[in-house]
Protein backbone atom coordinates (compact mmCIF):
# COMPACT_ATOMS: atom_id res chain seq x y z
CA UNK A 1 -32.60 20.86 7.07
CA UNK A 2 -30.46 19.22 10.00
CA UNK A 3 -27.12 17.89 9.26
CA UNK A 4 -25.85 15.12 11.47
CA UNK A 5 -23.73 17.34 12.94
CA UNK A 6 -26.21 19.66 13.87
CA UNK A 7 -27.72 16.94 15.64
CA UNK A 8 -24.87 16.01 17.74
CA UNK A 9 -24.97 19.54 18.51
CA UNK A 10 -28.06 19.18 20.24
CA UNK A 11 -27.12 15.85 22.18
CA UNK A 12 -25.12 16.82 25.49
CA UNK A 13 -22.82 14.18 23.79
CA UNK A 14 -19.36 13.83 21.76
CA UNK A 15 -19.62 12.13 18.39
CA UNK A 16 -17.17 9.01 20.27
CA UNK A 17 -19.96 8.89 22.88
CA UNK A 18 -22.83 8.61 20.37
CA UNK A 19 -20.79 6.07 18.28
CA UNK A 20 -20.15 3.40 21.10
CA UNK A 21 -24.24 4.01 21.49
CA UNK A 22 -24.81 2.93 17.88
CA UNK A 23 -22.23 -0.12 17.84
CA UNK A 24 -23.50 -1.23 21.12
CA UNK A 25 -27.04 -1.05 19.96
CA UNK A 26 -26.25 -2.03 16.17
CA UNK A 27 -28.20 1.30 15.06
CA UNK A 28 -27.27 4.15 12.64
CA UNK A 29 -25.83 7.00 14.46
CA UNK A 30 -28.30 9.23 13.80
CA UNK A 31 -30.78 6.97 15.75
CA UNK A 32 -27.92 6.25 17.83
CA UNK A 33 -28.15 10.26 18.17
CA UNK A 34 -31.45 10.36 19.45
CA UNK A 35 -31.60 7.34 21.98
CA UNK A 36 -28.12 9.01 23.42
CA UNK A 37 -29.88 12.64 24.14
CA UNK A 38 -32.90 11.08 25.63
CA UNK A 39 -30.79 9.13 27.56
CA UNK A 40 -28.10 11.68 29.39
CA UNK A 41 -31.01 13.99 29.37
CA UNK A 42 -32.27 11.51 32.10
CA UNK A 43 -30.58 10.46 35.02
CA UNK A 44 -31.57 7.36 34.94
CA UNK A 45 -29.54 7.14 31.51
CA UNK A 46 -26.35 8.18 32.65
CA UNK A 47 -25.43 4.60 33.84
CA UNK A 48 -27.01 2.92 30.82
CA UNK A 49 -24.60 4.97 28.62
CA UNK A 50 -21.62 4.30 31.02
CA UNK A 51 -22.92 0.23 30.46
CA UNK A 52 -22.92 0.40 27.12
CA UNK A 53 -19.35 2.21 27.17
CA UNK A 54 -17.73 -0.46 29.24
CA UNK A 55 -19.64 -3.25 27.49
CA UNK A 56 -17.89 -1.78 24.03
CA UNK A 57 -14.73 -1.87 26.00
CA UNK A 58 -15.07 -5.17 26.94
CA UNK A 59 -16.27 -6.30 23.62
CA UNK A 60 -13.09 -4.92 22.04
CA UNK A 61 -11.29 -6.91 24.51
CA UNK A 62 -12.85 -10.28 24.23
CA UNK A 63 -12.20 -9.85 20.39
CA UNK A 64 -8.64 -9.11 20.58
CA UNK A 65 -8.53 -5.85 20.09
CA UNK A 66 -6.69 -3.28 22.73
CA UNK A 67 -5.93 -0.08 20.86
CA UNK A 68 -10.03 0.23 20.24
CA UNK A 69 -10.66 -1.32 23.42
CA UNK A 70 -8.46 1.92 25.16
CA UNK A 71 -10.33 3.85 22.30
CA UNK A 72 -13.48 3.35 23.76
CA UNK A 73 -11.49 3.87 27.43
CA UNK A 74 -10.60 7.58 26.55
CA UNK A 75 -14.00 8.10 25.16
CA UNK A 76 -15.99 6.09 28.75
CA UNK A 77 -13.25 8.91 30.44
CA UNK A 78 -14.46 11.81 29.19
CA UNK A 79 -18.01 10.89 29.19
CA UNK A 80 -17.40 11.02 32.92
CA UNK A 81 -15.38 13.97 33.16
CA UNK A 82 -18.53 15.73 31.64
CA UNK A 83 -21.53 14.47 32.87
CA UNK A 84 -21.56 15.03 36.59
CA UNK A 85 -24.41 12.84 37.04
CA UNK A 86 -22.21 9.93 36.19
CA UNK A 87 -20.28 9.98 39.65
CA UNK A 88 -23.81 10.28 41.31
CA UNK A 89 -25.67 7.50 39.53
CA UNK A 90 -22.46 5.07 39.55
């Protein structure tokens, strides 16, 4: 059997990257899991998870919240930093 972990495994994707996924899309991470490697498996995804990234950012912000807005900062950051198709889609 998989453990979740083994599943993030086979995303492309950090466990920060797959959470702003599922709290964006109010799913479990596990689907949250799935929808994210279909997604950066697809260039057309890239900038759909970058969306929902920034949208979580600015969620955080509009709530009053800064430390998980710059949370979800670090993790949009290094979502870039390691998809290359993120400059190019942008």
């Amino acid at each position: 059997m998989l453990t979740y972990e083994d599943c993030v495994g086979l995303t492309d994707l950090e466990e920060d990257e797959i959470e702003a996924i599922a709290q964006h899309e109010h799913v479990p991470e596990m689907i949250a899991a799935e929808l994210g490697c279909c997604l950066v498996h697809n260039p057309a995804g890239i900038p759909r998870i970058e969306r929902i990234i920034r949208e979580d950012i600015e969620d955080a912000r509009l709530h009053g919240h800064p430390l998980e807005a710059a949370h979800w900062r670090q993790v949009l950051d290094h979502f870039s930093a390691n998809h290359p198709l993120f400059e190019q889609a942008a």
